[in-house]
N, C-alpha and C. Protein backbone atom coordinates (compact mmCIF):
# COMPACT_ATOMS: atom_id res chain seq x y z
N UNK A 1 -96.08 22.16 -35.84
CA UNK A 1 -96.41 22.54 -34.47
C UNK A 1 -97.76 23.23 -34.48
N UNK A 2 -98.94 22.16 -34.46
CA UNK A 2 -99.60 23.14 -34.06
C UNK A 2 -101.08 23.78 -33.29
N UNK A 3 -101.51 23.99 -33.15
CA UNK A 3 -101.99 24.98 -31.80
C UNK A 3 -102.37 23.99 -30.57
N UNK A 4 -102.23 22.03 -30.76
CA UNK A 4 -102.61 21.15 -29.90
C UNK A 4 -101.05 21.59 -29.47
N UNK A 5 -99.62 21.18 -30.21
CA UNK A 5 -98.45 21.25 -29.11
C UNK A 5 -98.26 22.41 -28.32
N UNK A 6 -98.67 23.34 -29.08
CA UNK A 6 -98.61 24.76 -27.93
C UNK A 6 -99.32 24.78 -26.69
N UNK A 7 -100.87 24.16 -26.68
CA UNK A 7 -101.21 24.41 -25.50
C UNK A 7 -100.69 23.04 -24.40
N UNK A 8 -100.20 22.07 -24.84
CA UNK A 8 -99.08 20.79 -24.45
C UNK A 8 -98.41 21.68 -23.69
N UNK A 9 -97.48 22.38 -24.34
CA UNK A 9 -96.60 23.10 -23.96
C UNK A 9 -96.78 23.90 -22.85
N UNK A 10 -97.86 24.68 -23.26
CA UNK A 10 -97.98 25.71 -21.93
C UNK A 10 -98.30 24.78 -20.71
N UNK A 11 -98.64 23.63 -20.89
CA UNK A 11 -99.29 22.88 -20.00
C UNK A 11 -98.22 22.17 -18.84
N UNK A 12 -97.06 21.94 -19.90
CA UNK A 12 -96.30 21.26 -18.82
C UNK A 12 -95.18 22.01 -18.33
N UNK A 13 -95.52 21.10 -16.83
CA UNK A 13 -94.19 21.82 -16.18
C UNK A 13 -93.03 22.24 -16.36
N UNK A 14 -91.97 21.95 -17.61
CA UNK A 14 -91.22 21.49 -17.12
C UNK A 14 -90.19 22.11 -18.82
N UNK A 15 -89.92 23.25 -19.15
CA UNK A 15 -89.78 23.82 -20.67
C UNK A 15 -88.31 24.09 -21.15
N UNK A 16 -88.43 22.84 -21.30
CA UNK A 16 -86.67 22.55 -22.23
C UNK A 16 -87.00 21.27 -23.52
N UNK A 17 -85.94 21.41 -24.17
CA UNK A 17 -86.17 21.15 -25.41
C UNK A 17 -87.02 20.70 -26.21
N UNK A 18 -87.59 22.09 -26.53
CA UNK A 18 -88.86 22.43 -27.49
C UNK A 18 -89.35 21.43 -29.07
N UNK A 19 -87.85 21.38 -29.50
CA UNK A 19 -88.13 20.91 -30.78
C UNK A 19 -88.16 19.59 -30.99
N UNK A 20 -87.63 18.99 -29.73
CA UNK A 20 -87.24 17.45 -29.47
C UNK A 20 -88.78 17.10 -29.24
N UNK A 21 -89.66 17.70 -27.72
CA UNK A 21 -90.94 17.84 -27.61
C UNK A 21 -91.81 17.59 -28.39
N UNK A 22 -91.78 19.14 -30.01
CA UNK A 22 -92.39 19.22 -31.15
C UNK A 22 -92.76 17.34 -31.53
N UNK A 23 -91.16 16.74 -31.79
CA UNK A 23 -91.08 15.92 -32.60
C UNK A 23 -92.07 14.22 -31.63
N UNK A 24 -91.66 14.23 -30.70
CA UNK A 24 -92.11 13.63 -30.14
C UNK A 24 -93.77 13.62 -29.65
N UNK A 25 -94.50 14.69 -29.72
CA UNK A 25 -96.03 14.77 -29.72
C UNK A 25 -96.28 14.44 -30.94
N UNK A 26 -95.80 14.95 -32.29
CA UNK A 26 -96.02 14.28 -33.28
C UNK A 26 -96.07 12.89 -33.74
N UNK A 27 -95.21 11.90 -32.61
CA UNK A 27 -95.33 10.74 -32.69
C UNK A 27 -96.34 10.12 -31.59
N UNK A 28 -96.65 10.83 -31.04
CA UNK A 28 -97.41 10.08 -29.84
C UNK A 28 -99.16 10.85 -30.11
N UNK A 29 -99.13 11.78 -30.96
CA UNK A 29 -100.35 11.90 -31.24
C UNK A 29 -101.18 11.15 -32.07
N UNK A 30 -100.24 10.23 -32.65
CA UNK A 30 -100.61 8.55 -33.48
C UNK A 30 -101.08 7.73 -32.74
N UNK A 31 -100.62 7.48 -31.58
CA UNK A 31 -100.78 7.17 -30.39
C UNK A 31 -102.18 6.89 -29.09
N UNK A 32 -102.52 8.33 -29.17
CA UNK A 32 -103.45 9.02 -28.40
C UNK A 32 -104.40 9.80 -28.98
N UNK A 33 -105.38 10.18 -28.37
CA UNK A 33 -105.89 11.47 -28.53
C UNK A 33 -105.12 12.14 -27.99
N UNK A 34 -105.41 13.84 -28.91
CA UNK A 34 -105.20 15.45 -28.30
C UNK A 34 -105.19 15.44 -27.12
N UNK A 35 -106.82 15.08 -26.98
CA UNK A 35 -106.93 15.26 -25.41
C UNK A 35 -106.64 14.42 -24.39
N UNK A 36 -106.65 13.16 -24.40
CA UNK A 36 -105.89 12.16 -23.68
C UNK A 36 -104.40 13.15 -23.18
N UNK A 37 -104.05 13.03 -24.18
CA UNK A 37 -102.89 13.64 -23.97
C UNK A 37 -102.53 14.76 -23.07
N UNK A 38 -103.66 15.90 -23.63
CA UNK A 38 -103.24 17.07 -22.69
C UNK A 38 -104.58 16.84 -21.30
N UNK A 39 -104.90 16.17 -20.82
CA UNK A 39 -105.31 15.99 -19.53
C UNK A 39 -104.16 15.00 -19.04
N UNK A 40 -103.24 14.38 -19.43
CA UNK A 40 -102.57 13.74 -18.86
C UNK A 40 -101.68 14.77 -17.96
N UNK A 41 -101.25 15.32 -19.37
CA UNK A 41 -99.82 16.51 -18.66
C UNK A 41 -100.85 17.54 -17.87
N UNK A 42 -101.98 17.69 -17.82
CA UNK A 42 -102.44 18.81 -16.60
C UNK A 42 -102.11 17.72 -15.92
N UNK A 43 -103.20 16.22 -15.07
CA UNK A 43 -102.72 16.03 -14.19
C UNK A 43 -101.11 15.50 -13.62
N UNK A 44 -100.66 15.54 -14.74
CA UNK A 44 -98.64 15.55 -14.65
C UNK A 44 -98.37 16.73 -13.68
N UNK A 45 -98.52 17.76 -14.50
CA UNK A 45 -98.23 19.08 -13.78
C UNK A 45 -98.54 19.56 -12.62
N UNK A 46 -99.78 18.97 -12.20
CA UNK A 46 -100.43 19.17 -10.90
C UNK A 46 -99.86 18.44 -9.82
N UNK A 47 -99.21 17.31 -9.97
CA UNK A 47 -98.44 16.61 -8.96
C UNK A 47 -97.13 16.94 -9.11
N UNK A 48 -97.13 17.79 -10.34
CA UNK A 48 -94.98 18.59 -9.77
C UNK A 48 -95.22 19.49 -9.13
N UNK A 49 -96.45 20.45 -9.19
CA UNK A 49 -96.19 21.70 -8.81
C UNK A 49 -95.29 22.07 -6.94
N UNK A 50 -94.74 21.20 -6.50
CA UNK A 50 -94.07 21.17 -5.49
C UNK A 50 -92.48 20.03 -5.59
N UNK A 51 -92.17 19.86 -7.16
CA UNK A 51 -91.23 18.92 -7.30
C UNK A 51 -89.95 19.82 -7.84
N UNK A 52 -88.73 19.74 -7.67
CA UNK A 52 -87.88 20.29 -7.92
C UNK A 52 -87.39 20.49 -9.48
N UNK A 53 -87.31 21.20 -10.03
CA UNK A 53 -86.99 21.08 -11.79
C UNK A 53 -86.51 19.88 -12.36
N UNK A 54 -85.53 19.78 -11.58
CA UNK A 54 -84.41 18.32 -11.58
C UNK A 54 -85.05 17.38 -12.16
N UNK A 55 -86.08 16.80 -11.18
CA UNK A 55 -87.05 15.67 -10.70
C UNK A 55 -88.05 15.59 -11.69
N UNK A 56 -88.21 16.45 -12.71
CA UNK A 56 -89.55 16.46 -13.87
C UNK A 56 -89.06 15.97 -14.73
N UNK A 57 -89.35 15.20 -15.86
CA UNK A 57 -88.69 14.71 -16.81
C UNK A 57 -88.87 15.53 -18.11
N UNK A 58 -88.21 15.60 -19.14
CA UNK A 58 -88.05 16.26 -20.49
C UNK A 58 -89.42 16.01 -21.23
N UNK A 59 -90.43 17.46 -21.55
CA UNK A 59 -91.37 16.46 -22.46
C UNK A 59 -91.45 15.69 -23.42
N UNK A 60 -89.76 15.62 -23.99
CA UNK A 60 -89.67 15.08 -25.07
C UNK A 60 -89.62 13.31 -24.36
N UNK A 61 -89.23 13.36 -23.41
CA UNK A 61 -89.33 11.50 -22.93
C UNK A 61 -90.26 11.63 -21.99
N UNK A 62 -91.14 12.49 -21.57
CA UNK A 62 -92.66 12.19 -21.13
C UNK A 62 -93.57 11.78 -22.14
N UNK A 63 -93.33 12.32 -23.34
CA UNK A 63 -93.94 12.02 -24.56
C UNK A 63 -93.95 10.83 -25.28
N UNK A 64 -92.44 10.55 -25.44
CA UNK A 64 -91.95 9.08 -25.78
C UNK A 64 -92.12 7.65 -25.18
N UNK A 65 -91.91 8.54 -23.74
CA UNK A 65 -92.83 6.98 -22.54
C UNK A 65 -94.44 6.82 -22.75
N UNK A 66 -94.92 7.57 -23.23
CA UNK A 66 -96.44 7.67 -22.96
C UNK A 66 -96.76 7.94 -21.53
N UNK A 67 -96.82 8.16 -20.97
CA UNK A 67 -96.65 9.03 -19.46
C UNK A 67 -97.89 9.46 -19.48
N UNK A 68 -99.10 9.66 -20.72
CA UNK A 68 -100.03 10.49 -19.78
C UNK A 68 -100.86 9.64 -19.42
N UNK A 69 -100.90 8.36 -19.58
CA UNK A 69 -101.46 7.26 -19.23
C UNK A 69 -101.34 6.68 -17.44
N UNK A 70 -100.11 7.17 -17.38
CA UNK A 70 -99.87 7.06 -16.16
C UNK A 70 -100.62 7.42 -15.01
N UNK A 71 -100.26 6.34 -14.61
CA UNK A 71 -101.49 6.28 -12.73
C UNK A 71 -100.77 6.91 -11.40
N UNK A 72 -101.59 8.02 -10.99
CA UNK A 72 -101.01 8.84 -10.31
C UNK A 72 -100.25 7.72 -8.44
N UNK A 73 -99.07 8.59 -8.74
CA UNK A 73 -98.61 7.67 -7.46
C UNK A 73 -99.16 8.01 -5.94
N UNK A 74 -99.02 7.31 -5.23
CA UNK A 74 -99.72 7.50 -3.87
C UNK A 74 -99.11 9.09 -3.11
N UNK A 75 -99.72 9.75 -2.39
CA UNK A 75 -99.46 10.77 -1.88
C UNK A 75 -98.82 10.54 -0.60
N UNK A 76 -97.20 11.28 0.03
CA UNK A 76 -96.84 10.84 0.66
C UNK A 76 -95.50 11.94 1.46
N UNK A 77 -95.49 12.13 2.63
CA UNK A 77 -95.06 13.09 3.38
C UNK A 77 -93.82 12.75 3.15
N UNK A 78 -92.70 13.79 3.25
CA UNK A 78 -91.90 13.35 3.34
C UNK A 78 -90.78 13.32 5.09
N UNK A 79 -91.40 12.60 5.55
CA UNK A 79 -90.74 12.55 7.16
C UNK A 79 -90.58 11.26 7.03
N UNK A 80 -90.02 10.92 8.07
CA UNK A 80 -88.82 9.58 8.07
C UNK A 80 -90.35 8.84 9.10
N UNK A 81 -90.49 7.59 9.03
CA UNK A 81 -90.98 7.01 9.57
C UNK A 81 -90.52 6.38 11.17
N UNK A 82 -91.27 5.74 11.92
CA UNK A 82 -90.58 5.38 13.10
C UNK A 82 -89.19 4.45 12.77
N UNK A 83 -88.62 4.26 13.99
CA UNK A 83 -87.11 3.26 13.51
C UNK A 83 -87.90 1.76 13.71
N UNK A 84 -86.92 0.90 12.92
CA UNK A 84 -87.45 -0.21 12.61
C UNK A 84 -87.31 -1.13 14.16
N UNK A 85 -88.56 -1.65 14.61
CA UNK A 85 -88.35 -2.50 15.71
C UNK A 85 -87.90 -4.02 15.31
N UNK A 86 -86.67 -4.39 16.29
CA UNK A 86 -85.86 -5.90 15.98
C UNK A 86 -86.95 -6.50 17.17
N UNK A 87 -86.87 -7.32 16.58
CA UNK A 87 -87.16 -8.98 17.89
C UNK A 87 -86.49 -8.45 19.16
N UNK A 88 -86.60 -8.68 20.20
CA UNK A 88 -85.79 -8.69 21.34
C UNK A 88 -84.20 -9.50 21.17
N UNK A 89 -84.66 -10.84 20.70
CA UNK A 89 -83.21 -11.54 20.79
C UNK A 89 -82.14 -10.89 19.64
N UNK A 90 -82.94 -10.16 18.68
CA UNK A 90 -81.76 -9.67 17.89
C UNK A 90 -81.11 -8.36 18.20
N UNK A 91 -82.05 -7.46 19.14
CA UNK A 91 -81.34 -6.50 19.43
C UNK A 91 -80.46 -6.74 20.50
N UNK A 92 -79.02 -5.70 20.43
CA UNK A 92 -77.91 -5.40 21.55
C UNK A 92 -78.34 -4.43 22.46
N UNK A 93 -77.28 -4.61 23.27
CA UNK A 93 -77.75 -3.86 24.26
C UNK A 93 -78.26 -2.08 24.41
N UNK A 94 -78.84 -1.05 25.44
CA UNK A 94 -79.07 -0.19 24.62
C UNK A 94 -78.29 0.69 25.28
N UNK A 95 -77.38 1.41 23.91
CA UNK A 95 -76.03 2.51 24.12
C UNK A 95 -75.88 3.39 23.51
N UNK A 96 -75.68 4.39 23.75
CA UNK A 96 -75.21 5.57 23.26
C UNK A 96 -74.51 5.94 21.48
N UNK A 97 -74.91 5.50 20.50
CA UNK A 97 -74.62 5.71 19.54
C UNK A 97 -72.97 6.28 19.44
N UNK A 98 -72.92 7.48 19.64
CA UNK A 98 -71.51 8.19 20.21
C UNK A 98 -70.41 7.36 20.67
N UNK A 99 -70.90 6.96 21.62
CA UNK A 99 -70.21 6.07 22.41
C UNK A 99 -69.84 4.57 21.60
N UNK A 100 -71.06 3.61 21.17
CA UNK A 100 -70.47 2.60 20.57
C UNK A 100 -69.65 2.41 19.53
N UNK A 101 -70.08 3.45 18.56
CA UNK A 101 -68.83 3.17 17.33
C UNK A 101 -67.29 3.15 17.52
N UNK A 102 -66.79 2.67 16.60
CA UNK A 102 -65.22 2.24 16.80
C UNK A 102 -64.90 3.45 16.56
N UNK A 103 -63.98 4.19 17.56
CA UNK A 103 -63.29 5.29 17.61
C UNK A 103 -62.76 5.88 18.19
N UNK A 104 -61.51 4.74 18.23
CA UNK A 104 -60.14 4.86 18.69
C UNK A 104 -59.36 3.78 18.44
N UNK A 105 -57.97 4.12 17.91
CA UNK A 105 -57.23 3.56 16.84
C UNK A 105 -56.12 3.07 17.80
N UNK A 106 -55.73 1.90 18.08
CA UNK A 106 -54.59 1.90 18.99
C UNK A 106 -53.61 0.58 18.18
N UNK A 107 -52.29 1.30 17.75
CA UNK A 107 -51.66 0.70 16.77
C UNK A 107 -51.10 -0.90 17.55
N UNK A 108 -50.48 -1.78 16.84
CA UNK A 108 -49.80 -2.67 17.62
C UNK A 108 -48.46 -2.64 18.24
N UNK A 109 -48.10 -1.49 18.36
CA UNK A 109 -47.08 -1.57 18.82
C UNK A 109 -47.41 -0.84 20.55
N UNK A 110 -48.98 -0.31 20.59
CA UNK A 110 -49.37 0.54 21.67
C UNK A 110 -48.85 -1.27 22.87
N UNK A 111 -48.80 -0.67 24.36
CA UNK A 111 -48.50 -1.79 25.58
C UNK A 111 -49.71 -2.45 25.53
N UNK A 112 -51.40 -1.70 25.31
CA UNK A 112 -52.15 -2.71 25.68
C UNK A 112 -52.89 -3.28 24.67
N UNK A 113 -52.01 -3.17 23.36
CA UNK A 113 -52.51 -4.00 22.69
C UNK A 113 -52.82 -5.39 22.57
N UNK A 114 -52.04 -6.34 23.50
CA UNK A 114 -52.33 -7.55 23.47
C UNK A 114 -53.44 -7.49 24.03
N UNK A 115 -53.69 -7.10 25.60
CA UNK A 115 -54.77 -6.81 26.49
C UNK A 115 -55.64 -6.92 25.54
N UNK A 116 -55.74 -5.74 24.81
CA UNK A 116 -57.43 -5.45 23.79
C UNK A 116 -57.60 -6.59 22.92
N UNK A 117 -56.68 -6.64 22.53
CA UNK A 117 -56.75 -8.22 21.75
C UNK A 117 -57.72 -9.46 22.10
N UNK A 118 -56.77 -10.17 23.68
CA UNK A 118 -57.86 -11.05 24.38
C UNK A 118 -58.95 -10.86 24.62
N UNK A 119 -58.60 -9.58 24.96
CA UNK A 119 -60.20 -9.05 25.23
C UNK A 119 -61.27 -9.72 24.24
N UNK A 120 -60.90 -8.55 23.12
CA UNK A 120 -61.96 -8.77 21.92
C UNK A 120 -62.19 -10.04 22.03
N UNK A 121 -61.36 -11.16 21.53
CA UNK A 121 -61.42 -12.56 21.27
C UNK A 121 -62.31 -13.27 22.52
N UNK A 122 -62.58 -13.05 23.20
CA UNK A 122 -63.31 -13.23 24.60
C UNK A 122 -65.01 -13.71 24.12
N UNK A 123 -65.51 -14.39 24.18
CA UNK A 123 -66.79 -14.98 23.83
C UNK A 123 -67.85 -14.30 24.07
N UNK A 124 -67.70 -13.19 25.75
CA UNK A 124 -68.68 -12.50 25.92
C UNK A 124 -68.68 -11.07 25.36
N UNK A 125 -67.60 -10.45 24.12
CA UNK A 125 -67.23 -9.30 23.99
C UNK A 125 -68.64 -9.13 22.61
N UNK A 126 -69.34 -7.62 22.84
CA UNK A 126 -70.19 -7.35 21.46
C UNK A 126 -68.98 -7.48 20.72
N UNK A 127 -69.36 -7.76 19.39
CA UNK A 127 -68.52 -7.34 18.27
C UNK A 127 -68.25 -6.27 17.57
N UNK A 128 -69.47 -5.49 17.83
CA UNK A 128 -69.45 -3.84 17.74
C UNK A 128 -68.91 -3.00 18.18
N UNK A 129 -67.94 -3.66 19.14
CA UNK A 129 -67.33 -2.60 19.85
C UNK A 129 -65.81 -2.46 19.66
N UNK A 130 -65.56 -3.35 18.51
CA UNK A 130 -64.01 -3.33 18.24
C UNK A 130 -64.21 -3.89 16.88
N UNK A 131 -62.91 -3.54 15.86
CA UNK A 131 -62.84 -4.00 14.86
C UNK A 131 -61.43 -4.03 14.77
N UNK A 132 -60.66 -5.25 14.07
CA UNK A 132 -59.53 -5.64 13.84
C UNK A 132 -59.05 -5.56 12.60
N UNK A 133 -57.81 -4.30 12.47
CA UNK A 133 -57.29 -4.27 11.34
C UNK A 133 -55.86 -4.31 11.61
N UNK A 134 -55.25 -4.78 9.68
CA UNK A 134 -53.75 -4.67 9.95
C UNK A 134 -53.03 -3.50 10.90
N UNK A 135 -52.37 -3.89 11.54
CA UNK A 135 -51.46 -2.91 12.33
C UNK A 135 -51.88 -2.29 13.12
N UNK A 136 -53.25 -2.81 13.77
CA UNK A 136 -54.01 -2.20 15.23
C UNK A 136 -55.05 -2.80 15.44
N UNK A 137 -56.06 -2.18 16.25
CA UNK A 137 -57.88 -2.31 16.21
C UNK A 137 -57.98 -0.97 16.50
N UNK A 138 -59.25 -0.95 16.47
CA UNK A 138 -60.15 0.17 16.65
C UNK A 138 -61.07 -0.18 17.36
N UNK A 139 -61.46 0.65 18.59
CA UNK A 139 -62.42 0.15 19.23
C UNK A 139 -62.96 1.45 20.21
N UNK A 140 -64.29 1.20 20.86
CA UNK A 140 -65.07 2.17 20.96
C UNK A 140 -64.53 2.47 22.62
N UNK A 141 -65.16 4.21 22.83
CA UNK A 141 -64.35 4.05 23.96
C UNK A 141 -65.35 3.60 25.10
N UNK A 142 -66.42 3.70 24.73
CA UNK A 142 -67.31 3.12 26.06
C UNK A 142 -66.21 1.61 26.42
N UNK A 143 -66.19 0.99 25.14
CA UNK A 143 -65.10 -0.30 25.66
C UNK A 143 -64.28 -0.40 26.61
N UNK A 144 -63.46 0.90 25.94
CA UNK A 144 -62.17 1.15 26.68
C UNK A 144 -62.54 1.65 28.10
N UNK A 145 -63.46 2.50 28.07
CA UNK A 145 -63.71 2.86 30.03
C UNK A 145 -64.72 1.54 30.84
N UNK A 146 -65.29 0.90 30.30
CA UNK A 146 -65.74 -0.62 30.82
C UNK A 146 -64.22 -1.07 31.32
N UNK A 147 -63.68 -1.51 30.20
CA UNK A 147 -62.20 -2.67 30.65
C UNK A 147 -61.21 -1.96 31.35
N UNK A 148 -61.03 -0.85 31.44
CA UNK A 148 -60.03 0.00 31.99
C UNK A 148 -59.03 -0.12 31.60
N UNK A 149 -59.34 -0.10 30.36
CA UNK A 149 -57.54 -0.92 29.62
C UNK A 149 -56.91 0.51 29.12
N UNK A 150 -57.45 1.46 29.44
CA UNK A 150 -56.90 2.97 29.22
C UNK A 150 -55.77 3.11 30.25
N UNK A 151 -56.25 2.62 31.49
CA UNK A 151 -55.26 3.56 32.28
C UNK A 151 -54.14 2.09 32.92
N UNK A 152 -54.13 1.19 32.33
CA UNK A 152 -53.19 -0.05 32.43
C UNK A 152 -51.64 0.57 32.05
């Protein structure tokens, strides 16, 4: 170990298993230059300095990948981008999230289960708005207050 892995060391982010590290600069200094090397892990370090411990990798397999070679990745916010726009003909109609999902369970033995049944099966029904399982459906209640099959 010596005085090139130490300042390695101080260099990178990221300080767990030391001796694994040791062993592994020793192989990658066959590899590289010193300095190749330790300008890699500065600019390594400089793009964690906002990354969670987790997320840094062991220097002993930063070492082993050759990593300081590596080309810095693009810089990039982390906020969700706009929602994805469909074609017109592929999007449904526009509803209440809340409202469309299936959620409400009405077993087969409920009276208007046949009702919901035809319903569904009906050519002009979204399909999103009901789903058919053993021993009921499920279906959304915007459905159910459209068809009025609640208060049947």
């Amino acid at each position: 170990m010596g005085i090139s892995f130490d300042e390695f060391w101080d260099i990178f982010p990221r300080k767990v298993g030391k001796l694994d590290a040791a062993r592994a600069y020793d192989k990658a200094i066959k590899l590289a230059t010193i300095d190749r090397i330790r300008e890699g892990a500065k600019k390594f370090a400089a793009r964690c300095k906002n990354t969670e411990p987790q997320y840094i990798p062991h220097p002993a397999t930063w070492l082993n990948a050759g990593r300081w070679d590596d080309q810095p990745m693009p810089a990039h916010e982390r906020t969700f981008g706009p929602a994805p726009q469909f074609p017109p003909e592929r999007r449904g109609p526009e509803r209440p999230r809340a409202l469309t999902w299936a959620n409400v369970w009405v077993p087969a033995d409920c009276p208007q289960y046949k009702a919901m049944l035809a319903r569904a099966a009906a050519p002009d029904t979204d399909p999103r708005e009901y789903l058919k399982r053993p021993g009921g459906i499920r279906v959304s209640r915007l459905w159910l207050e459209r068809e009025r099959v609640l208060g049947q």
